[in-house]
N, C-alpha and C. Protein backbone atom coordinates (compact mmCIF):
# COMPACT_ATOMS: atom_id res chain seq x y z
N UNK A 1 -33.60 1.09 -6.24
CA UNK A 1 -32.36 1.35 -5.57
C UNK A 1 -32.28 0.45 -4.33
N UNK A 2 -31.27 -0.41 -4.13
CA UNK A 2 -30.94 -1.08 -3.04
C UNK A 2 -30.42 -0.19 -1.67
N UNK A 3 -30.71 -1.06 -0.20
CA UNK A 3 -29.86 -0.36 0.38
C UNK A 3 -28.40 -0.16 0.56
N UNK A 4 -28.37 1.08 1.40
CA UNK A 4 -26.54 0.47 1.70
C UNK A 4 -26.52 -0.04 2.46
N UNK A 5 -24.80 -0.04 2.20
CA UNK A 5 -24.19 -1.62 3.37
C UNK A 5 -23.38 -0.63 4.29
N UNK A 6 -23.82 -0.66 5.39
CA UNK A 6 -22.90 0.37 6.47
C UNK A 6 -23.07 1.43 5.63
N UNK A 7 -23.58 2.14 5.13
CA UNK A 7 -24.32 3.53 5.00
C UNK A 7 -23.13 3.84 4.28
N UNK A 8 -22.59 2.55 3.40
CA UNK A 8 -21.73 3.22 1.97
C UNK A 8 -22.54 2.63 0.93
N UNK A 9 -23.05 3.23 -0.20
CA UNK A 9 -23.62 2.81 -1.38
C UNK A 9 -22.85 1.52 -1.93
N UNK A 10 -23.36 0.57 -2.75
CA UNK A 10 -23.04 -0.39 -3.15
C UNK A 10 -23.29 -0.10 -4.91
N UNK A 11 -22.84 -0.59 -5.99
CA UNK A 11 -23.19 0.27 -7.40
C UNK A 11 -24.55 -0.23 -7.46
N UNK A 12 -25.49 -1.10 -7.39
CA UNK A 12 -26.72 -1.14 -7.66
C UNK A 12 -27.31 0.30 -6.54
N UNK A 13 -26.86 1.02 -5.97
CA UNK A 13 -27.00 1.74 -4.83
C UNK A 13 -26.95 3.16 -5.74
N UNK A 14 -26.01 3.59 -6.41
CA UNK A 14 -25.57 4.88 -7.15
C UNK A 14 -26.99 5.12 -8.31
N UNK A 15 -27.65 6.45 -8.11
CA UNK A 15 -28.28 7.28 -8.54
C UNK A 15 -27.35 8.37 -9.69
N UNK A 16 -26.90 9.31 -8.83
CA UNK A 16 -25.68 10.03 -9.00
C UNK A 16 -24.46 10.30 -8.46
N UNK A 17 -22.98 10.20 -9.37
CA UNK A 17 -21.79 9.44 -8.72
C UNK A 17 -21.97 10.68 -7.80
N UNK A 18 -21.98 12.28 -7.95
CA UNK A 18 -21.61 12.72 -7.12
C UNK A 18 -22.26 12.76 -5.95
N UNK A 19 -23.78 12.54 -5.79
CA UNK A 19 -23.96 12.13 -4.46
C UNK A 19 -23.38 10.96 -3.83
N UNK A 20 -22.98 9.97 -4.82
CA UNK A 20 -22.71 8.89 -4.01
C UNK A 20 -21.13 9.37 -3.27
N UNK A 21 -20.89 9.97 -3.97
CA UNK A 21 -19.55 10.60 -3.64
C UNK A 21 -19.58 10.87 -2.48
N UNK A 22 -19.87 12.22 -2.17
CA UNK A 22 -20.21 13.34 -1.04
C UNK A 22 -21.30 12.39 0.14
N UNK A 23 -22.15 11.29 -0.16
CA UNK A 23 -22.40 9.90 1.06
C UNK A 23 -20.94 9.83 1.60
N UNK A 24 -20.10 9.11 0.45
CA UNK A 24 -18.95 8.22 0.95
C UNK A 24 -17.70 9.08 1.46
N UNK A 25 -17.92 10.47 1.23
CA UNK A 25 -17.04 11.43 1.59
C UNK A 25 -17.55 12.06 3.16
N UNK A 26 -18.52 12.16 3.24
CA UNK A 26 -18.83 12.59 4.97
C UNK A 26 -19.12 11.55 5.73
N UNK A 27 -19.42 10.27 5.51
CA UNK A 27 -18.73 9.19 5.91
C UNK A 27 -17.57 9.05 6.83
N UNK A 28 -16.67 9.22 5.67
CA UNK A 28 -15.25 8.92 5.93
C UNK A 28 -14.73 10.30 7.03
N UNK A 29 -15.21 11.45 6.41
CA UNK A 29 -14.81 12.64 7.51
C UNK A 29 -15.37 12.46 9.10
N UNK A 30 -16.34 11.75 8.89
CA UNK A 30 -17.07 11.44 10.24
C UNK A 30 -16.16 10.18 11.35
N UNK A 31 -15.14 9.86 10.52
CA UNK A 31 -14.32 9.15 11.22
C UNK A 31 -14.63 6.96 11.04
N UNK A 32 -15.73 7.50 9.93
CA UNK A 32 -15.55 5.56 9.17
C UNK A 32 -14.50 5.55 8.25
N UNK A 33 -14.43 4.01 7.90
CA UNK A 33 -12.98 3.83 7.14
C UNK A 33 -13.63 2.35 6.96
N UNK A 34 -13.22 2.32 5.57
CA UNK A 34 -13.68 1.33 4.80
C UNK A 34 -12.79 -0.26 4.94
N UNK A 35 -13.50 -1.30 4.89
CA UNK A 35 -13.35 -2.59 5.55
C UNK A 35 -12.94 -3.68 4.87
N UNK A 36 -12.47 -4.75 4.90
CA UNK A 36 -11.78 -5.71 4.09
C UNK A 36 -13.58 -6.04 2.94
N UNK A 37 -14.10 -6.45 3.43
CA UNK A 37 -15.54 -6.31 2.18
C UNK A 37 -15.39 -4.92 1.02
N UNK A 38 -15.25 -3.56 1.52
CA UNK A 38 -14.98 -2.59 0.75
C UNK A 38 -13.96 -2.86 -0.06
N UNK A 39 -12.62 -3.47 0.02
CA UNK A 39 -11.20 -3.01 -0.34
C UNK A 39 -11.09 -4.40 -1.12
N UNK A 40 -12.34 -5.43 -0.90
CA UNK A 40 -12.12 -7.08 -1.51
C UNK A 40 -11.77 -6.97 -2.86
N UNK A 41 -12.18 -6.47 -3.43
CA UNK A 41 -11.93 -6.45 -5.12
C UNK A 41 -11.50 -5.08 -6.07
N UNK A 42 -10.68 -4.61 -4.71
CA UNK A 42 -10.09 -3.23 -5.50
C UNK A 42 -8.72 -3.49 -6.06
N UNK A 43 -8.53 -2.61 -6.99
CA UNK A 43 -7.37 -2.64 -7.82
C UNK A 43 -6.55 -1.88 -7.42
N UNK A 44 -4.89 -2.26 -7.65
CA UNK A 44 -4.11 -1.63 -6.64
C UNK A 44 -3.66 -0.92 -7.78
N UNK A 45 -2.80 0.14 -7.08
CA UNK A 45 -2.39 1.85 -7.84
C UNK A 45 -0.81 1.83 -7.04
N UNK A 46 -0.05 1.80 -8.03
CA UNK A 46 1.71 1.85 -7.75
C UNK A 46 1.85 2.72 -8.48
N UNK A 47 3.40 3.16 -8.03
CA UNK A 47 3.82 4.59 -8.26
C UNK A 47 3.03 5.81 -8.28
N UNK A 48 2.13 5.74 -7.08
CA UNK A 48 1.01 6.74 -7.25
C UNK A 48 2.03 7.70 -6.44
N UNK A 49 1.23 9.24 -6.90
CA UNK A 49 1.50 10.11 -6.27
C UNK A 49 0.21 11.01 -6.56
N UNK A 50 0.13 12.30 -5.44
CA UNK A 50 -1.29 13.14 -5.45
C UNK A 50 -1.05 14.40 -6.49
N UNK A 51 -1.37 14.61 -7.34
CA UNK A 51 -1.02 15.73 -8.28
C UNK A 51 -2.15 17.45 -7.96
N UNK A 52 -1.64 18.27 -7.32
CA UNK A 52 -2.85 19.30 -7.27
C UNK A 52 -3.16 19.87 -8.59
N UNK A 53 -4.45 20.08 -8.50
CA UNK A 53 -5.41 20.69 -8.89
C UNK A 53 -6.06 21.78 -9.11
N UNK A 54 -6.73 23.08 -9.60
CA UNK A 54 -7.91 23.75 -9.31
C UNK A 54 -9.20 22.94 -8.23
N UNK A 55 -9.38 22.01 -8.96
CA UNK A 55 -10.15 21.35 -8.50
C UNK A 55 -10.00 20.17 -7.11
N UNK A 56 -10.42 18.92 -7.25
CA UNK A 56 -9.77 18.17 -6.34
C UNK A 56 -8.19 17.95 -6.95
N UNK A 57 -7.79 16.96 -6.12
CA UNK A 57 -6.07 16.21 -6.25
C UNK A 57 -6.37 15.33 -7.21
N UNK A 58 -5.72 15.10 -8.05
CA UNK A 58 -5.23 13.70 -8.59
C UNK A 58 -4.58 13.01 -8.33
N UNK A 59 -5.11 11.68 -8.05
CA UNK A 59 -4.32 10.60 -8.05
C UNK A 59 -3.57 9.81 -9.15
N UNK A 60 -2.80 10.01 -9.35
CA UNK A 60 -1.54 9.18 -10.74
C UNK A 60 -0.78 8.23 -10.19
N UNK A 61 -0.65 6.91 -11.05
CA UNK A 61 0.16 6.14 -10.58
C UNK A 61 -0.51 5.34 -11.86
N UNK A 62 0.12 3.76 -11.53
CA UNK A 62 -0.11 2.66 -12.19
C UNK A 62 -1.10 1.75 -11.63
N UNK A 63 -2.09 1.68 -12.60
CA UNK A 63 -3.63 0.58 -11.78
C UNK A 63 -3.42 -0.97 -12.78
N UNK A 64 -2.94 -1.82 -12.13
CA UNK A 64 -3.19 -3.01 -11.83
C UNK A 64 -1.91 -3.26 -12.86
N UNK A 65 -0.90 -2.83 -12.75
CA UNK A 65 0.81 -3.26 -13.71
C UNK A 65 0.26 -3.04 -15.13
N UNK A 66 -0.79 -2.13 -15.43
CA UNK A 66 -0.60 -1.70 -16.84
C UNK A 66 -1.29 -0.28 -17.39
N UNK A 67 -1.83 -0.39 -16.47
CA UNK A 67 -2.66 1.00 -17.14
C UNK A 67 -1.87 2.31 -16.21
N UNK A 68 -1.87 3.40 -16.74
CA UNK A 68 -1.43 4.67 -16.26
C UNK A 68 -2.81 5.36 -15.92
N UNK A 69 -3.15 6.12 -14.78
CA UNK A 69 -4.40 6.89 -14.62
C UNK A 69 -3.94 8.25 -13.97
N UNK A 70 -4.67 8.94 -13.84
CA UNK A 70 -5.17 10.17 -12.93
C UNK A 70 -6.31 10.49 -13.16
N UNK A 71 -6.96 10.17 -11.89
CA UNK A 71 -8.28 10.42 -11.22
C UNK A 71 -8.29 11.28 -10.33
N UNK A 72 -9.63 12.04 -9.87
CA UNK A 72 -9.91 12.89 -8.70
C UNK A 72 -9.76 11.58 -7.56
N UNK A 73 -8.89 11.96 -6.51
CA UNK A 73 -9.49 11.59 -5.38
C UNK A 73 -10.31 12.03 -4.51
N UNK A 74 -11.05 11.41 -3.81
CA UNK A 74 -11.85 12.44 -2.70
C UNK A 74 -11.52 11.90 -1.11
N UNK A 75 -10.77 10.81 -1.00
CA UNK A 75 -9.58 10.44 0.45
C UNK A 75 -8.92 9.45 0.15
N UNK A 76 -8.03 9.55 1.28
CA UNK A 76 -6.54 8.54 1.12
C UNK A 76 -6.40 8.17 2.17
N UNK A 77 -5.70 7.10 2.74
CA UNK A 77 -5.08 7.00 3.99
C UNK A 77 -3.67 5.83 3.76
N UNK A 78 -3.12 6.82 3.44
CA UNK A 78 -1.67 5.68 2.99
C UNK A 78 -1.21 4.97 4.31
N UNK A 79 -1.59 5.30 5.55
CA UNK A 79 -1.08 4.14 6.09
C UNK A 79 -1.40 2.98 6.35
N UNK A 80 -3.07 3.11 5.81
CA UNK A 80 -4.23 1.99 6.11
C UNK A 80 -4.06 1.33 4.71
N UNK A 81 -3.41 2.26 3.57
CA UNK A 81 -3.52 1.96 2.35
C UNK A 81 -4.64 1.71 1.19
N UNK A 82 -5.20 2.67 1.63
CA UNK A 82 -6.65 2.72 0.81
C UNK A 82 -6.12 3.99 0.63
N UNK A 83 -7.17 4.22 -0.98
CA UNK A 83 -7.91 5.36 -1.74
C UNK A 83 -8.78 5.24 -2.24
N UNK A 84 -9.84 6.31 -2.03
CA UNK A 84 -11.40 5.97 -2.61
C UNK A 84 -11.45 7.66 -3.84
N UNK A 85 -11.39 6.87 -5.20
CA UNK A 85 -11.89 8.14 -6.10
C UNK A 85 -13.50 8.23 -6.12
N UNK A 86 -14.14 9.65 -7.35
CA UNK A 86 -15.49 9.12 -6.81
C UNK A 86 -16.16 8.39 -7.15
N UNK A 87 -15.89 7.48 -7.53
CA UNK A 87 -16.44 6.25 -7.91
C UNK A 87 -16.41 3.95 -7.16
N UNK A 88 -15.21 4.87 -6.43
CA UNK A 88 -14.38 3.30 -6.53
C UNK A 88 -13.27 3.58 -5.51
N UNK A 89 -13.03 2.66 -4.78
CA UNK A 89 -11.81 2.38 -3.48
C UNK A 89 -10.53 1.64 -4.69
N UNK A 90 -9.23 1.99 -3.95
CA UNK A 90 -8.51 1.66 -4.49
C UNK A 90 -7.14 0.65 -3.69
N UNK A 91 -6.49 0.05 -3.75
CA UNK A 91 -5.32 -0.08 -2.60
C UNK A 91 -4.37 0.68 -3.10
N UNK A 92 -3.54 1.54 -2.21
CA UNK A 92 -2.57 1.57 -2.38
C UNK A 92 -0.89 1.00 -2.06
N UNK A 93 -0.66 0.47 -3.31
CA UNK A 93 0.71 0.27 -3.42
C UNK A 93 1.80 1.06 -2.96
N UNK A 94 3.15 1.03 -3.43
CA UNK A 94 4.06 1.59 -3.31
C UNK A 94 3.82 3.19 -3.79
N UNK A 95 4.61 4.06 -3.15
CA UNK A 95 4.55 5.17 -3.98
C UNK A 95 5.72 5.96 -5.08
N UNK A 96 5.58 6.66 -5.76
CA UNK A 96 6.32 6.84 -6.49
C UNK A 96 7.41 6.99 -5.79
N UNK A 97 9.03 7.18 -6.01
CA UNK A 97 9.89 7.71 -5.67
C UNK A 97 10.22 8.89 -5.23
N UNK A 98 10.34 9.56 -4.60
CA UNK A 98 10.79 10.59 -3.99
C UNK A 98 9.30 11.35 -4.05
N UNK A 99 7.96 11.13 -3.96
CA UNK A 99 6.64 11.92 -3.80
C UNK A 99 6.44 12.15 -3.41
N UNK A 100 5.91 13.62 -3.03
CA UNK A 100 5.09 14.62 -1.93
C UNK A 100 4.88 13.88 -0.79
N UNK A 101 4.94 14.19 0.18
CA UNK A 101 4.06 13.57 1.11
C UNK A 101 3.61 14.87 2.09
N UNK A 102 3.71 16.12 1.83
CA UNK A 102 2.98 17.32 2.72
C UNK A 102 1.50 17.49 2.47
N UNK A 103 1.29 16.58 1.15
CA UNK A 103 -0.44 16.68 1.37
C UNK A 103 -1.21 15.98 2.21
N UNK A 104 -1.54 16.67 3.73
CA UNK A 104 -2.59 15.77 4.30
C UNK A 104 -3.88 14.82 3.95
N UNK A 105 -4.52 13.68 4.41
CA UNK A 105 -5.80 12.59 4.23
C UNK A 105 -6.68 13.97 4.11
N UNK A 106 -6.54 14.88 5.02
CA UNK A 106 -7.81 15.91 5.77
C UNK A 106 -7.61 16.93 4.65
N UNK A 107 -6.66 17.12 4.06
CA UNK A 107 -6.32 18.51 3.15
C UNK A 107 -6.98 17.72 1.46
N UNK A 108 -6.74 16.43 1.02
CA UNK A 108 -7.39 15.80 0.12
C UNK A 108 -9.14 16.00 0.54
N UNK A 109 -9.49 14.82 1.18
CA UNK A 109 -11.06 15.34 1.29
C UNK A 109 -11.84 17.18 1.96
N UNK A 110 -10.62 18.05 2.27
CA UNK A 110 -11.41 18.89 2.18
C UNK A 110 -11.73 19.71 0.79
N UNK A 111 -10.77 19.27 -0.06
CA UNK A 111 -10.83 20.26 -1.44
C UNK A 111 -11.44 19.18 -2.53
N UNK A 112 -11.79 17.97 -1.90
CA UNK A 112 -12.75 16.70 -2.26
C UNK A 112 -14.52 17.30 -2.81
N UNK A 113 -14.40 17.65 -0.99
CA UNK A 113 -15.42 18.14 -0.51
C UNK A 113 -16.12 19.42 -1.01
N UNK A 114 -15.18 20.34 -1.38
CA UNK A 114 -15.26 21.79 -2.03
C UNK A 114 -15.50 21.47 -3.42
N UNK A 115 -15.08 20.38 -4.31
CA UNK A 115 -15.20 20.22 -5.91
C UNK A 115 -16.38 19.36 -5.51
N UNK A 116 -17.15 19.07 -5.43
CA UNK A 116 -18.36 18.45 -5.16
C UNK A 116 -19.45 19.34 -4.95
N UNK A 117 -19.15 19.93 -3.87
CA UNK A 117 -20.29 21.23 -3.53
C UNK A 117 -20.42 21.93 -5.05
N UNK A 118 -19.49 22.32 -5.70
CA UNK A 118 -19.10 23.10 -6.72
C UNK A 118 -20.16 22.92 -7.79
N UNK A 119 -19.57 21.52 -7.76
CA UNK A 119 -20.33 20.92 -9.26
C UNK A 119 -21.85 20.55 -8.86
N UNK A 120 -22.38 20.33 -7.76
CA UNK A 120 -23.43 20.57 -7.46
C UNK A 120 -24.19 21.65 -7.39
N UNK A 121 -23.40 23.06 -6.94
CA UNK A 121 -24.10 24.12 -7.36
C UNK A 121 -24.16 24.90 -8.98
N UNK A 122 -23.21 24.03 -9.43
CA UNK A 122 -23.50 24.36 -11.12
C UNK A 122 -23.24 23.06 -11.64
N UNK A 123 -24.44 22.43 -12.58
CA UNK A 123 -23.80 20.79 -12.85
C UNK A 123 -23.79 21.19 -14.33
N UNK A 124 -23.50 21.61 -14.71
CA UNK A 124 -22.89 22.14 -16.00
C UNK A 124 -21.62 22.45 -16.55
């Protein structure tokens, strides 16, 4: 296992996504925010919007003008324009038309944070 870079895992770095997760998630709660090196080769997500969950939020939109997704996110910051699912940073694009916007950055990674603990206390 390599180290990290600024105490975010790098993929030669990932053991298990969800620890790498819950690294890159108290991280970010701790008040870091990921850097033009992080965001260099991410794929951008249009017409996204946050879809709730039981679990974490989903992120839906369009990744890279062709594919349709919804992924867990575990934070956002649409004004910085990043999203990190647990695997991977994303940019964000435009957002859908007329989309939510009452879901807080802080209200995403706390129910991030809660589906992580979860699946860690039962990984089954």
């Amino acid at each position: 296992m390599g180290a990290p870079h600024d105490g975010v895992p790098t993929m030669n770095d990932i053991a298990d996504p969800d620890v790498d997760a819950r690294r890159v998630l108290d991280r970010l709660r701790g008040g870091w925010r990921p850097g033009g090196r992080h965001l260099a080769d991410a794929a951008v997500i249009e017409k996204w919007r946050l879809l709730a969950t039981p679990g974490p939020y989903m992120l839906v939109g369009v990744l890279d003008r062709r594919r349709h997704v919804a992924e867990p996110v575990i934070a956002l910051d649409p004004g910085a324009g990043w999203a990190r699912l647990t695997d991977r940073w994303l940019i964000l694009g435009a957002p859908k038309t007329g989309a939510h916007r009452l879901i807080t950055p802080a209200e995403v990674m706390r129910r991030a944070a809660a589906w992580i603990d979860r699946r860690a206390d039962d990984p089954d």
